[in-house]
PDB file of N, CA and C in Angstrom:
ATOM      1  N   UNK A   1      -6.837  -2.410  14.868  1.00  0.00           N
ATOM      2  CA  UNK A   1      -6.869  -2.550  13.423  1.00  0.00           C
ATOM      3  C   UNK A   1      -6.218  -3.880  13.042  1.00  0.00           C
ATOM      4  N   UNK A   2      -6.713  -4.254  11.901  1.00  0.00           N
ATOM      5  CA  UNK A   2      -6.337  -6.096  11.523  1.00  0.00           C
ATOM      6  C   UNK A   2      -4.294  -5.583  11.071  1.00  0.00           C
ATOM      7  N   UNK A   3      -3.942  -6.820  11.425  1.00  0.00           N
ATOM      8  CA  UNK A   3      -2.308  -6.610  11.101  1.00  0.00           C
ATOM      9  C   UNK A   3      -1.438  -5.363  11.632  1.00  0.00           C
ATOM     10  N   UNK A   4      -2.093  -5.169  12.596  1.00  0.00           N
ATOM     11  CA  UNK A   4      -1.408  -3.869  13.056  1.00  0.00           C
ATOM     12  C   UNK A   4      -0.311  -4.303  13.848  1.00  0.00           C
ATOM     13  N   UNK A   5       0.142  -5.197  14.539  1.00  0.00           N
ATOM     14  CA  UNK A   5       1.132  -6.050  15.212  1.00  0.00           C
ATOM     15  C   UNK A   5       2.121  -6.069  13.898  1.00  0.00           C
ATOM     16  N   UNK A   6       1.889  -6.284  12.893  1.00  0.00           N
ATOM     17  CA  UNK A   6       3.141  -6.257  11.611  1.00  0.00           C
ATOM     18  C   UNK A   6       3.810  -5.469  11.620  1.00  0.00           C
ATOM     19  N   UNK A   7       3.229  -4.153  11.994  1.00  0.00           N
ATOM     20  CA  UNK A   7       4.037  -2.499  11.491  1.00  0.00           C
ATOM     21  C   UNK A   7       5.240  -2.988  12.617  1.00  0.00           C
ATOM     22  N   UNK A   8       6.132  -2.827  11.621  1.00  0.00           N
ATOM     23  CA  UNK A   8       7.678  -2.801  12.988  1.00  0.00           C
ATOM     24  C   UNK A   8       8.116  -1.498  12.805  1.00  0.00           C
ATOM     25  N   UNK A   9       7.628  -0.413  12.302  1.00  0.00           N
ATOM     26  CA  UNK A   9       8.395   0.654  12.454  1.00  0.00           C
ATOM     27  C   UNK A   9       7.670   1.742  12.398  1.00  0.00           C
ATOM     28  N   UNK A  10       7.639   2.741  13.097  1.00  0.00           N
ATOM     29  CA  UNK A  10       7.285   3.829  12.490  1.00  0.00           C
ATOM     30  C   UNK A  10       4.787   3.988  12.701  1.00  0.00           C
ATOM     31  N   UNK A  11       4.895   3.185  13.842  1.00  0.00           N
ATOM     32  CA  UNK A  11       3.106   1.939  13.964  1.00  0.00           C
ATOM     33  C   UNK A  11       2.790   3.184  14.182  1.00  0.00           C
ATOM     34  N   UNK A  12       2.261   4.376  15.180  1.00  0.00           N
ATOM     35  CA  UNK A  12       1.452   4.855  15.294  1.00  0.00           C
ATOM     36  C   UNK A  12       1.383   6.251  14.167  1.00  0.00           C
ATOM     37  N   UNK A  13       2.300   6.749  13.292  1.00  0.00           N
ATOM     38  CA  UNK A  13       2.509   7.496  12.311  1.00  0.00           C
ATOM     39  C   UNK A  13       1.657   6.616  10.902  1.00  0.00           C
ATOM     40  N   UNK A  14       2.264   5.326  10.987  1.00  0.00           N
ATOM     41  CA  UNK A  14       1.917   4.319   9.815  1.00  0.00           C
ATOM     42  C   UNK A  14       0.103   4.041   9.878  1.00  0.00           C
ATOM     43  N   UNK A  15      -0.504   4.084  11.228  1.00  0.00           N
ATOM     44  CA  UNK A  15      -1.710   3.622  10.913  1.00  0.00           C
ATOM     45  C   UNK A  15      -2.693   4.782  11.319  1.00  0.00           C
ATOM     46  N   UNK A  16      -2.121   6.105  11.514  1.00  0.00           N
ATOM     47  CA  UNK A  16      -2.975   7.600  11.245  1.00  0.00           C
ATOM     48  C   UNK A  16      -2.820   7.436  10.138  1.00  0.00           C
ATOM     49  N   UNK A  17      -2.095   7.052   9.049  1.00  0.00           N
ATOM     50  CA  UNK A  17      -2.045   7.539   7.886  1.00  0.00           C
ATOM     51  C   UNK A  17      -2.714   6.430   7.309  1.00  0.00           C
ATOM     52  N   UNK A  18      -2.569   5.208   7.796  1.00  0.00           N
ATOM     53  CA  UNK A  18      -3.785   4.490   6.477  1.00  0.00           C
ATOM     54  C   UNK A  18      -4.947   5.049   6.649  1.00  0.00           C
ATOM     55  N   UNK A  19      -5.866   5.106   8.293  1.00  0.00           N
ATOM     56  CA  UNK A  19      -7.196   5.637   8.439  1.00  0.00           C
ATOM     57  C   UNK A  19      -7.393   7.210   7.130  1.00  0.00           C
ATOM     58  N   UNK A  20      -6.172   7.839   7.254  1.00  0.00           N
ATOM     59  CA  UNK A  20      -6.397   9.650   6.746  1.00  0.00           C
ATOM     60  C   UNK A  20      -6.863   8.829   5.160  1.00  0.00           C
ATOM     61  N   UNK A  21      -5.549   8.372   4.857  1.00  0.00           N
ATOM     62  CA  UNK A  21      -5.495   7.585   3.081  1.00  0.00           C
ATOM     63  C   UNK A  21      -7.326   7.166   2.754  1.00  0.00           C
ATOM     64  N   UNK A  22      -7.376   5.991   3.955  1.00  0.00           N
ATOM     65  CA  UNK A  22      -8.822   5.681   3.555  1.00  0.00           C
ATOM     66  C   UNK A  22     -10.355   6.196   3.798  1.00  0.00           C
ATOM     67  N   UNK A  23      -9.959   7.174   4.976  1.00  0.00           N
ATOM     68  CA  UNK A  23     -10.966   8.166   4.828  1.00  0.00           C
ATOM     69  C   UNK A  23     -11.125   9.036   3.572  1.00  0.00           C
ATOM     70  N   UNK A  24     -10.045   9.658   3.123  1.00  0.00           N
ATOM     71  CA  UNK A  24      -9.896  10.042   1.697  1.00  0.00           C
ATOM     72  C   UNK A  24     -10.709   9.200   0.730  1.00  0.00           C
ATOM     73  N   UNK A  25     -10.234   7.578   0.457  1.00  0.00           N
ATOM     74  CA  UNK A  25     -10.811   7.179  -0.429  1.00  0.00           C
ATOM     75  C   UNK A  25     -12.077   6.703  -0.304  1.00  0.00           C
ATOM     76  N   UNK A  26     -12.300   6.481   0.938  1.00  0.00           N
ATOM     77  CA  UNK A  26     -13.564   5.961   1.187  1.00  0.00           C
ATOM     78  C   UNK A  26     -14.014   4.714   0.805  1.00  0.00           C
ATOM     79  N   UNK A  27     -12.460   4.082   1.921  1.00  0.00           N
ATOM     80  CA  UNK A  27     -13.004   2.761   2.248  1.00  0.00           C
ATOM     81  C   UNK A  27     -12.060   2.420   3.514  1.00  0.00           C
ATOM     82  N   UNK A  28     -12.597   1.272   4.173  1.00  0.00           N
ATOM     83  CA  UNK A  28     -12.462   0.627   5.243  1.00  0.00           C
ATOM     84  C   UNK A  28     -11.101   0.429   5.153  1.00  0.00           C
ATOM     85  N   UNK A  29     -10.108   0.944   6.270  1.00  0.00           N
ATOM     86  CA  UNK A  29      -8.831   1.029   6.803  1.00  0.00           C
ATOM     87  C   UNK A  29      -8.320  -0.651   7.002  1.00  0.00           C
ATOM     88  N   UNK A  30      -9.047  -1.759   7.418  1.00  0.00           N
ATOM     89  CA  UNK A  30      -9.110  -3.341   7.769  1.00  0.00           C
ATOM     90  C   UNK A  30      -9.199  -3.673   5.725  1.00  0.00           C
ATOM     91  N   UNK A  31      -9.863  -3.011   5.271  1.00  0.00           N
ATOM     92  CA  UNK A  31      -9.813  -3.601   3.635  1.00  0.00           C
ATOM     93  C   UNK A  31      -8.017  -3.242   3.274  1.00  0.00           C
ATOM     94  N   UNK A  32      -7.413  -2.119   3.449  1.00  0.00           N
ATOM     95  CA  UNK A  32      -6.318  -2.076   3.178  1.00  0.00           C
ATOM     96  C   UNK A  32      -5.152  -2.529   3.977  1.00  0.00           C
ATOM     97  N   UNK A  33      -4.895  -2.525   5.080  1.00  0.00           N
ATOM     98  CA  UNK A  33      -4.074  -4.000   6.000  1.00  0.00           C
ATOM     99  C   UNK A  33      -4.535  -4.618   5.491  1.00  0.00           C
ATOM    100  N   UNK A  34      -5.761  -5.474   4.741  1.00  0.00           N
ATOM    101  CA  UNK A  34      -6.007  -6.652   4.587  1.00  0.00           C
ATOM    102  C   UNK A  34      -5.145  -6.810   3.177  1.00  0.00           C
ATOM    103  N   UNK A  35      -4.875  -6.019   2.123  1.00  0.00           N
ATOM    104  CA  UNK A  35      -4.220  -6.049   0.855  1.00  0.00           C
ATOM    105  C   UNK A  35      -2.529  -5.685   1.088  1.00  0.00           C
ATOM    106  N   UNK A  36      -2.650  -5.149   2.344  1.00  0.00           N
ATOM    107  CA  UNK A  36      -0.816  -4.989   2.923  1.00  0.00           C
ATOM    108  C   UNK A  36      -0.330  -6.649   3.665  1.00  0.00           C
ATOM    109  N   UNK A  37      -1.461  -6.939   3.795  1.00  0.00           N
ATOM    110  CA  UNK A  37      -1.019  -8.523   4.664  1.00  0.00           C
ATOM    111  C   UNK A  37      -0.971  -9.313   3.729  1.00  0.00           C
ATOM    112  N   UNK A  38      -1.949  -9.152   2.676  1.00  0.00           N
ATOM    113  CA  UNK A  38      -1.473 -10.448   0.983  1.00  0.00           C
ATOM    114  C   UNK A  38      -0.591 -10.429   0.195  1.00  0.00           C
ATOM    115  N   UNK A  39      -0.078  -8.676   0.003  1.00  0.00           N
ATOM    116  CA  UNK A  39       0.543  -8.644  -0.861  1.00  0.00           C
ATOM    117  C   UNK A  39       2.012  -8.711  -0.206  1.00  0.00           C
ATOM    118  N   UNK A  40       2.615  -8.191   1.141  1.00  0.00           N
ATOM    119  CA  UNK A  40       3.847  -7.970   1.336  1.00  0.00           C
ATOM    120  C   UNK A  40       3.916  -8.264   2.524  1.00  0.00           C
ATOM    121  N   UNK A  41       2.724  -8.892   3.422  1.00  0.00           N
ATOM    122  CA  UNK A  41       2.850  -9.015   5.073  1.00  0.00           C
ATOM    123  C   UNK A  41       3.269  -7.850   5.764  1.00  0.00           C
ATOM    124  N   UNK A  42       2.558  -6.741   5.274  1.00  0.00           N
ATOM    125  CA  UNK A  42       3.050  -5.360   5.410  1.00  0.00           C
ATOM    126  C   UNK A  42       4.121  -5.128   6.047  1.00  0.00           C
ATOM    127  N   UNK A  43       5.073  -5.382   4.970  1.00  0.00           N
ATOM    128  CA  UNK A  43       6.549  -5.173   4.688  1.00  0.00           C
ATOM    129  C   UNK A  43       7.063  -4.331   3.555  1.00  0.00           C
ATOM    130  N   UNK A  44       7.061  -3.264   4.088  1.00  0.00           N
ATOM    131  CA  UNK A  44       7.467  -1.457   2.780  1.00  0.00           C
ATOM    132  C   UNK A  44       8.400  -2.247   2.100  1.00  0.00           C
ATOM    133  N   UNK A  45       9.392  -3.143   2.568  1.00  0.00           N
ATOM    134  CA  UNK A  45      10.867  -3.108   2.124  1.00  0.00           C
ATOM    135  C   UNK A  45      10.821  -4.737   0.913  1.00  0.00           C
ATOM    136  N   UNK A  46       9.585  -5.308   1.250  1.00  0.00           N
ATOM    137  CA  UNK A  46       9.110  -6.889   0.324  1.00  0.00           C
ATOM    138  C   UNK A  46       9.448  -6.572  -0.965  1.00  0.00           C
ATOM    139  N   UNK A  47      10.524  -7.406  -1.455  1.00  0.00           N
ATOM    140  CA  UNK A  47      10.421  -7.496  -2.957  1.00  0.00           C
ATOM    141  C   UNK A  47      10.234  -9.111  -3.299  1.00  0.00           C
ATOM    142  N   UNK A  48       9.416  -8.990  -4.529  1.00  0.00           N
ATOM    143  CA  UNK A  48       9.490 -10.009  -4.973  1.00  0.00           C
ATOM    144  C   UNK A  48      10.308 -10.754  -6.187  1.00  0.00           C
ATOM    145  N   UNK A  49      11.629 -12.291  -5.782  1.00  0.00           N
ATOM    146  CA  UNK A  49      12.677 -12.039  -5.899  1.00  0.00           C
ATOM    147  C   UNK A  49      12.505 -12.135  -8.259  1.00  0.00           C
ATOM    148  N   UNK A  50      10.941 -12.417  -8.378  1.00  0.00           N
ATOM    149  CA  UNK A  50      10.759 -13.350  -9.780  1.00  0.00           C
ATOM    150  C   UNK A  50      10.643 -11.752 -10.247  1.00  0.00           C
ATOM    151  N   UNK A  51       9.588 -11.010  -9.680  1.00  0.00           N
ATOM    152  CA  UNK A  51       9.082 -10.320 -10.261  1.00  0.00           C
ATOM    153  C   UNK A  51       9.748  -8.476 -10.214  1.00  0.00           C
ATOM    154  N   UNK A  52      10.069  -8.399  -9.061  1.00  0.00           N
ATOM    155  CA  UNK A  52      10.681  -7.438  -8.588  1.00  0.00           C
ATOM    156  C   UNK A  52       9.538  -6.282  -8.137  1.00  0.00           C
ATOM    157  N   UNK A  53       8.294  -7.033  -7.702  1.00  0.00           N
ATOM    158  CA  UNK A  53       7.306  -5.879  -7.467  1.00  0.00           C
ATOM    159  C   UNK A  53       7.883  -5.823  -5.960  1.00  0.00           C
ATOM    160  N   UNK A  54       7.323  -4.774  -6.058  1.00  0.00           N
ATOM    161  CA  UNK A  54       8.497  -4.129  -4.108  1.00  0.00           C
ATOM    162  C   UNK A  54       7.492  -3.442  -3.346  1.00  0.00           C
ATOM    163  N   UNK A  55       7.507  -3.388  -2.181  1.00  0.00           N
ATOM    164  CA  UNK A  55       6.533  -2.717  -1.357  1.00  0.00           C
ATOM    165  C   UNK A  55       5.673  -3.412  -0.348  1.00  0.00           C
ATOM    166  N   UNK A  56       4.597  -2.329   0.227  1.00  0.00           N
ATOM    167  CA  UNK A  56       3.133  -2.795   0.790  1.00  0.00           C
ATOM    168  C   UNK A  56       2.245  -3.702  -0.351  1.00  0.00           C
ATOM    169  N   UNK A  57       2.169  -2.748  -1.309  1.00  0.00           N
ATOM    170  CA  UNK A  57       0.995  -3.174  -2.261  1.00  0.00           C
ATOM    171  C   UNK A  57       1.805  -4.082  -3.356  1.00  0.00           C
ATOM    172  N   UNK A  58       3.383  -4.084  -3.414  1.00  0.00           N
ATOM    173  CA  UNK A  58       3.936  -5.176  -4.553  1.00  0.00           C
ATOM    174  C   UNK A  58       3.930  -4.291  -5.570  1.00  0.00           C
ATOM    175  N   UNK A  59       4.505  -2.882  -5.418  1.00  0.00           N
ATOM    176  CA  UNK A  59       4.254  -2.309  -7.109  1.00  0.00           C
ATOM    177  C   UNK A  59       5.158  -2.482  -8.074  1.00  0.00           C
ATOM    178  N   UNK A  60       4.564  -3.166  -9.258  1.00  0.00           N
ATOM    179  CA  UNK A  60       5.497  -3.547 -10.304  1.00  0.00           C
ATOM    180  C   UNK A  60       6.319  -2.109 -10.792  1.00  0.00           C
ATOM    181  N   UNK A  61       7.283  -2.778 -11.143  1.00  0.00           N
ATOM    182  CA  UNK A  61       8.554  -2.055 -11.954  1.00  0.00           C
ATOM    183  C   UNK A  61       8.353  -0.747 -12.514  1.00  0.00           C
ATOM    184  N   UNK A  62       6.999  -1.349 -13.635  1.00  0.00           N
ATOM    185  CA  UNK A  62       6.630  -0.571 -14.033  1.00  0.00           C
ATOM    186  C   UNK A  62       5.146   0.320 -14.001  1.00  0.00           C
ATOM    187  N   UNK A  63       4.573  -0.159 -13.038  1.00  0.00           N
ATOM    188  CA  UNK A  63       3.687   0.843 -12.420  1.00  0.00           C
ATOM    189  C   UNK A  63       4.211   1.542 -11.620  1.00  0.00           C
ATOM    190  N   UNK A  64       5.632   1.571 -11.025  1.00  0.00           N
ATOM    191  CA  UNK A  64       6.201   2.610 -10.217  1.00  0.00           C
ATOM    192  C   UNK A  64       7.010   3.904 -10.867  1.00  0.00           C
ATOM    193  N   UNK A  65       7.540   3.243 -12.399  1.00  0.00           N
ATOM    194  CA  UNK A  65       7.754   4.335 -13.202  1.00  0.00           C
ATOM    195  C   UNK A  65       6.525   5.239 -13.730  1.00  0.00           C
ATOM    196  N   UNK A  66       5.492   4.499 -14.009  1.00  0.00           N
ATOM    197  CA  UNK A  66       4.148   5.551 -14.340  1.00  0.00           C
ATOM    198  C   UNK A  66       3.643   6.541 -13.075  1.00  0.00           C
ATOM    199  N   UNK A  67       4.286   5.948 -11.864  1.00  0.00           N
ATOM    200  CA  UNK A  67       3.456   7.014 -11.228  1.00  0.00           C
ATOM    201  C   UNK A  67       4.787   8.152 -10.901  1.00  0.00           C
ATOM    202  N   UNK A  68       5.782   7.759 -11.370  1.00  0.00           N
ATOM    203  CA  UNK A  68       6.886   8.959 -10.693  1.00  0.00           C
ATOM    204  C   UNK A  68       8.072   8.867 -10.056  1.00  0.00           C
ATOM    205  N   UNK A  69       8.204   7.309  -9.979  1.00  0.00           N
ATOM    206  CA  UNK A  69       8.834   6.894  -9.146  1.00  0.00           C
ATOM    207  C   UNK A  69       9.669   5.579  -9.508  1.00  0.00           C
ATOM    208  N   UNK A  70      10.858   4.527  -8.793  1.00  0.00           N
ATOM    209  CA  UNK A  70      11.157   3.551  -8.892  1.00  0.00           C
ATOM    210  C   UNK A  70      11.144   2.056  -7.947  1.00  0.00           C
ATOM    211  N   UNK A  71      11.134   0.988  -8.174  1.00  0.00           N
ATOM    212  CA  UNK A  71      10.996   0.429  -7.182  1.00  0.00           C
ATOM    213  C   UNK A  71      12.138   0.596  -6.204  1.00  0.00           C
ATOM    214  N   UNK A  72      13.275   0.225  -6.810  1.00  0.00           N
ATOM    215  CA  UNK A  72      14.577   1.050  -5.669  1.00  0.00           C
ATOM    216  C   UNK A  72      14.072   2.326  -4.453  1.00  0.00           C
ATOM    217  N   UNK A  73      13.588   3.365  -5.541  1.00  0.00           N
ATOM    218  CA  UNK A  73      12.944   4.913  -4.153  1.00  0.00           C
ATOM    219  C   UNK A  73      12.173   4.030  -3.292  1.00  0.00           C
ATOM    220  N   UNK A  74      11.089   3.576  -4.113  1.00  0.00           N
ATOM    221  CA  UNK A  74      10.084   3.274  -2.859  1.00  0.00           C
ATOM    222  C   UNK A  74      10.882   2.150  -1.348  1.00  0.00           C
ATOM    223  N   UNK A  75      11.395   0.949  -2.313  1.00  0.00           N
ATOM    224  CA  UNK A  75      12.412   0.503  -1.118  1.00  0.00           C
ATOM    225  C   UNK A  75      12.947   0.948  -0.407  1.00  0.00           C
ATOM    226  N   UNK A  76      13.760   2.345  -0.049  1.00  0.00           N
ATOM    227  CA  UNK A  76      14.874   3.668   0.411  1.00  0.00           C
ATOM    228  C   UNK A  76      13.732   3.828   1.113  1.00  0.00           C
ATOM    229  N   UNK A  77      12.202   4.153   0.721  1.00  0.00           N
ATOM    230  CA  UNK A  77      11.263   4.662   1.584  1.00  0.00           C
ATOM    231  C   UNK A  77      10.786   4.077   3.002  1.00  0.00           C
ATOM    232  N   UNK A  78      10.302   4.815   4.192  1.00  0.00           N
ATOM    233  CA  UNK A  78       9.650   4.353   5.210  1.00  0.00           C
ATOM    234  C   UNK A  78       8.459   4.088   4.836  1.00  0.00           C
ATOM    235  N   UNK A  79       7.953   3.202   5.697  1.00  0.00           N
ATOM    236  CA  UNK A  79       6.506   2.824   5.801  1.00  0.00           C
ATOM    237  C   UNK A  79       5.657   3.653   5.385  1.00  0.00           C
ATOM    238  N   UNK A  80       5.695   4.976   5.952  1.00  0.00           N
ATOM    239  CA  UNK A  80       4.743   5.962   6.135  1.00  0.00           C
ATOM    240  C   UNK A  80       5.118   6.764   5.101  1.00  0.00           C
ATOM    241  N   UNK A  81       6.102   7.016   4.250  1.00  0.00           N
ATOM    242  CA  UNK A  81       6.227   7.507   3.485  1.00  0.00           C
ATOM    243  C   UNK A  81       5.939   7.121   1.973  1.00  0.00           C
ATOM    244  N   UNK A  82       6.089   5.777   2.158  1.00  0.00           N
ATOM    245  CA  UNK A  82       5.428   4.908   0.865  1.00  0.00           C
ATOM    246  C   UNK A  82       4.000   4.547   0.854  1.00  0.00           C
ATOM    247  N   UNK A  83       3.259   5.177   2.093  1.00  0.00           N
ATOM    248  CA  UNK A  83       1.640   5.175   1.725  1.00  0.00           C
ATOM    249  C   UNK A  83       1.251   6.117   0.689  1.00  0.00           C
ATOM    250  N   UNK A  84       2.251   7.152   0.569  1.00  0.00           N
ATOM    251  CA  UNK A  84       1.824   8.908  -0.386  1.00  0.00           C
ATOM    252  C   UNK A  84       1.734   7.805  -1.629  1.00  0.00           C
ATOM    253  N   UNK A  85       2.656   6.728  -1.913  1.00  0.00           N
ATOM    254  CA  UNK A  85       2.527   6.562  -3.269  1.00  0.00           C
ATOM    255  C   UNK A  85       1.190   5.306  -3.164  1.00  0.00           C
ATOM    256  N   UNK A  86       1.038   4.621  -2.604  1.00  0.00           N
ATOM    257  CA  UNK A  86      -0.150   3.495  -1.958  1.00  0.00           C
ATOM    258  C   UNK A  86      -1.268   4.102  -2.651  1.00  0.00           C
ATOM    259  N   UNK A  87      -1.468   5.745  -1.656  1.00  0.00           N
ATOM    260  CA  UNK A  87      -2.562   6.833  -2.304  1.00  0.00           C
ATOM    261  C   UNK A  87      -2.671   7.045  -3.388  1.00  0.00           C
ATOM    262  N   UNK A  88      -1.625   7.418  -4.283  1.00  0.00           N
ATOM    263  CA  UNK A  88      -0.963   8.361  -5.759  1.00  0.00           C
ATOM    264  C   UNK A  88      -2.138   6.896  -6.738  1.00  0.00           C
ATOM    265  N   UNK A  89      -1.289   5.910  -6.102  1.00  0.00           N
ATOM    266  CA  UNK A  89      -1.766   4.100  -6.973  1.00  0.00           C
ATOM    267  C   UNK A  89      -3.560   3.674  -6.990  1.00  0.00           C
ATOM    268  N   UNK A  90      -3.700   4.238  -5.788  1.00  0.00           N
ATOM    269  CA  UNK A  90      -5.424   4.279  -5.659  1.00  0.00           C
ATOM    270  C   UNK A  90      -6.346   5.523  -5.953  1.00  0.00           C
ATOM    271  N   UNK A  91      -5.889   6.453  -5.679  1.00  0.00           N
ATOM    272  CA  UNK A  91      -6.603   7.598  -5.946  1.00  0.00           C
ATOM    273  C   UNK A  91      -7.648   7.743  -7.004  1.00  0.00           C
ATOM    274  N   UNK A  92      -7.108   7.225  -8.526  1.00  0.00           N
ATOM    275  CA  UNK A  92      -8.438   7.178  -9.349  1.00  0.00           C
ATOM    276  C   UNK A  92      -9.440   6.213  -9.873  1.00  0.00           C
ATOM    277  N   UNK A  93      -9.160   5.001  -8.331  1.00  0.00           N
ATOM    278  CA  UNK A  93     -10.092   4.559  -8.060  1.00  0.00           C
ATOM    279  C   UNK A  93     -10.708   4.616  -6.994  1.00  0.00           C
ATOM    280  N   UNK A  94     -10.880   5.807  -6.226  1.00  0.00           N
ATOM    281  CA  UNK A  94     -11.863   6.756  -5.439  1.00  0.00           C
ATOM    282  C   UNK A  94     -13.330   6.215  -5.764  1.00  0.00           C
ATOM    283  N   UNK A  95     -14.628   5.594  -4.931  1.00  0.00           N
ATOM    284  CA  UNK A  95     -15.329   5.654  -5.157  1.00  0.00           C
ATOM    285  C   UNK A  95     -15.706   4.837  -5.963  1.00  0.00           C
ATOM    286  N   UNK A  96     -15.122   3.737  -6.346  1.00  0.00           N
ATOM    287  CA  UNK A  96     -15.139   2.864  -6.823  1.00  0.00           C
ATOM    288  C   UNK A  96     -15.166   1.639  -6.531  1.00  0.00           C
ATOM    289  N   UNK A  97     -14.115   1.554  -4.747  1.00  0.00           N
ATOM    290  CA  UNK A  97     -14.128   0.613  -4.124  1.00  0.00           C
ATOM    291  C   UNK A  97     -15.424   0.202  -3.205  1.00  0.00           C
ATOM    292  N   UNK A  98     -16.070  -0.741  -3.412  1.00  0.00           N
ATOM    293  CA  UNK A  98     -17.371  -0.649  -2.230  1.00  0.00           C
ATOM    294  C   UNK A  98     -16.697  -1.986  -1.620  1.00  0.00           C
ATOM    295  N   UNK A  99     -15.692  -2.751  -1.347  1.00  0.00           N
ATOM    296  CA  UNK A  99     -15.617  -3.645  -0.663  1.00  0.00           C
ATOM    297  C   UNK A  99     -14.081  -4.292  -0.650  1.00  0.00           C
ATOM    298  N   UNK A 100     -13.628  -4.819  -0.111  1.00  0.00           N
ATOM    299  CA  UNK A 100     -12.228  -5.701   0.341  1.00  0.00           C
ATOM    300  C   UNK A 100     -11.849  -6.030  -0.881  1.00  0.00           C
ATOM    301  N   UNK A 101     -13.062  -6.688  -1.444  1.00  0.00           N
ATOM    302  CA  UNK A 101     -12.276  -7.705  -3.092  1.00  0.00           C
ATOM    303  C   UNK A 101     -12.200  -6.519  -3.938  1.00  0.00           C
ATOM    304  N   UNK A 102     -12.916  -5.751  -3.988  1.00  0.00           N
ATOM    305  CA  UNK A 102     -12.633  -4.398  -5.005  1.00  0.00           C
ATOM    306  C   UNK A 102     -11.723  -3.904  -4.952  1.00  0.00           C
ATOM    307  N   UNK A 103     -10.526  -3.378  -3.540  1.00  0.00           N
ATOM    308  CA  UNK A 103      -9.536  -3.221  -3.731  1.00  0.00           C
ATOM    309  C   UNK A 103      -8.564  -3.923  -3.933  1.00  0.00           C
ATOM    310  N   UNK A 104      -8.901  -4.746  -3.798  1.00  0.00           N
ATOM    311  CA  UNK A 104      -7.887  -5.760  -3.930  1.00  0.00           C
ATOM    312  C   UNK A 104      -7.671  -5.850  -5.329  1.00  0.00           C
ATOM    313  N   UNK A 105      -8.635  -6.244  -6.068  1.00  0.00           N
ATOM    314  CA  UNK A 105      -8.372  -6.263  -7.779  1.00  0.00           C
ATOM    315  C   UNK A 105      -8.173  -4.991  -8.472  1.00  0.00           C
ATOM    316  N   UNK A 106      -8.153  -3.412  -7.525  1.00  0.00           N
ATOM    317  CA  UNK A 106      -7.282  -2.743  -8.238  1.00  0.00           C
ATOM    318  C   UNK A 106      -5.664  -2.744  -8.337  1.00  0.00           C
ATOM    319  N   UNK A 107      -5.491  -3.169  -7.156  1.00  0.00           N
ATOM    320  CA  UNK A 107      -3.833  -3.710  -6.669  1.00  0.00           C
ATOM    321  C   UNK A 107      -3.794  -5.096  -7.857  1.00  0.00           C
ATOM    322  N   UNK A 108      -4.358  -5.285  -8.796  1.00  0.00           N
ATOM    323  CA  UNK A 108      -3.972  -6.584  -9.204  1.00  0.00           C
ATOM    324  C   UNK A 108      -3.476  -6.211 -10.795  1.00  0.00           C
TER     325      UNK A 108
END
């Protein structure tokens, strides 16, 4: 899988669970490493120092309060445990994604 050498922790738990995530959504497992390698060099723990979006996917401040959560929790979180929210962030765009740039501009 693309960027799979990144995962420093937690690799063979971390990339059953992107395949499960993107079988769910129904799309290509290489489209999402590919949006974990732009947005955070798939690094759970990446904050960004302007913005304070934190994570795999960079979730702002306040898209982490809409879904339930803070950027602080998700930071505290493992890899594999901060995909549940990755999912929670994509989920109702299920079926929507037909390609790499599509997910990508929902992460945007």
């Amino acid at each position: 899988m693309l960027y799979e050498e990144k995962v420093k922790s937690n690799k063979d738990a971390f990339i059953a669970k992107v395949v499960n995530i993107c079988g769910i959504l129904g799309i290509e497992p290489e489209w999402l490493m590919q949006v974990f390698m732009k947005e955070s060099g798939v690094d759970h723990q990446a904050v960004n120092p302007v913005s304070g979006a934190t994570g795999l996917i960079q979730f702002m401040p306040t898209t982490a309060i809409n879904l339930g959560t803070t950027v602080a929790a998700l930071k505290s979180m493992s890899n594999v445990q901060q995909l549940d929210w990755v999912y929670k962030y994509l989920a109702p765009f299920s079926g929507k994604m037909k390609s790499y740039i599509d997910l990508y501009f929902q992460n945007s």
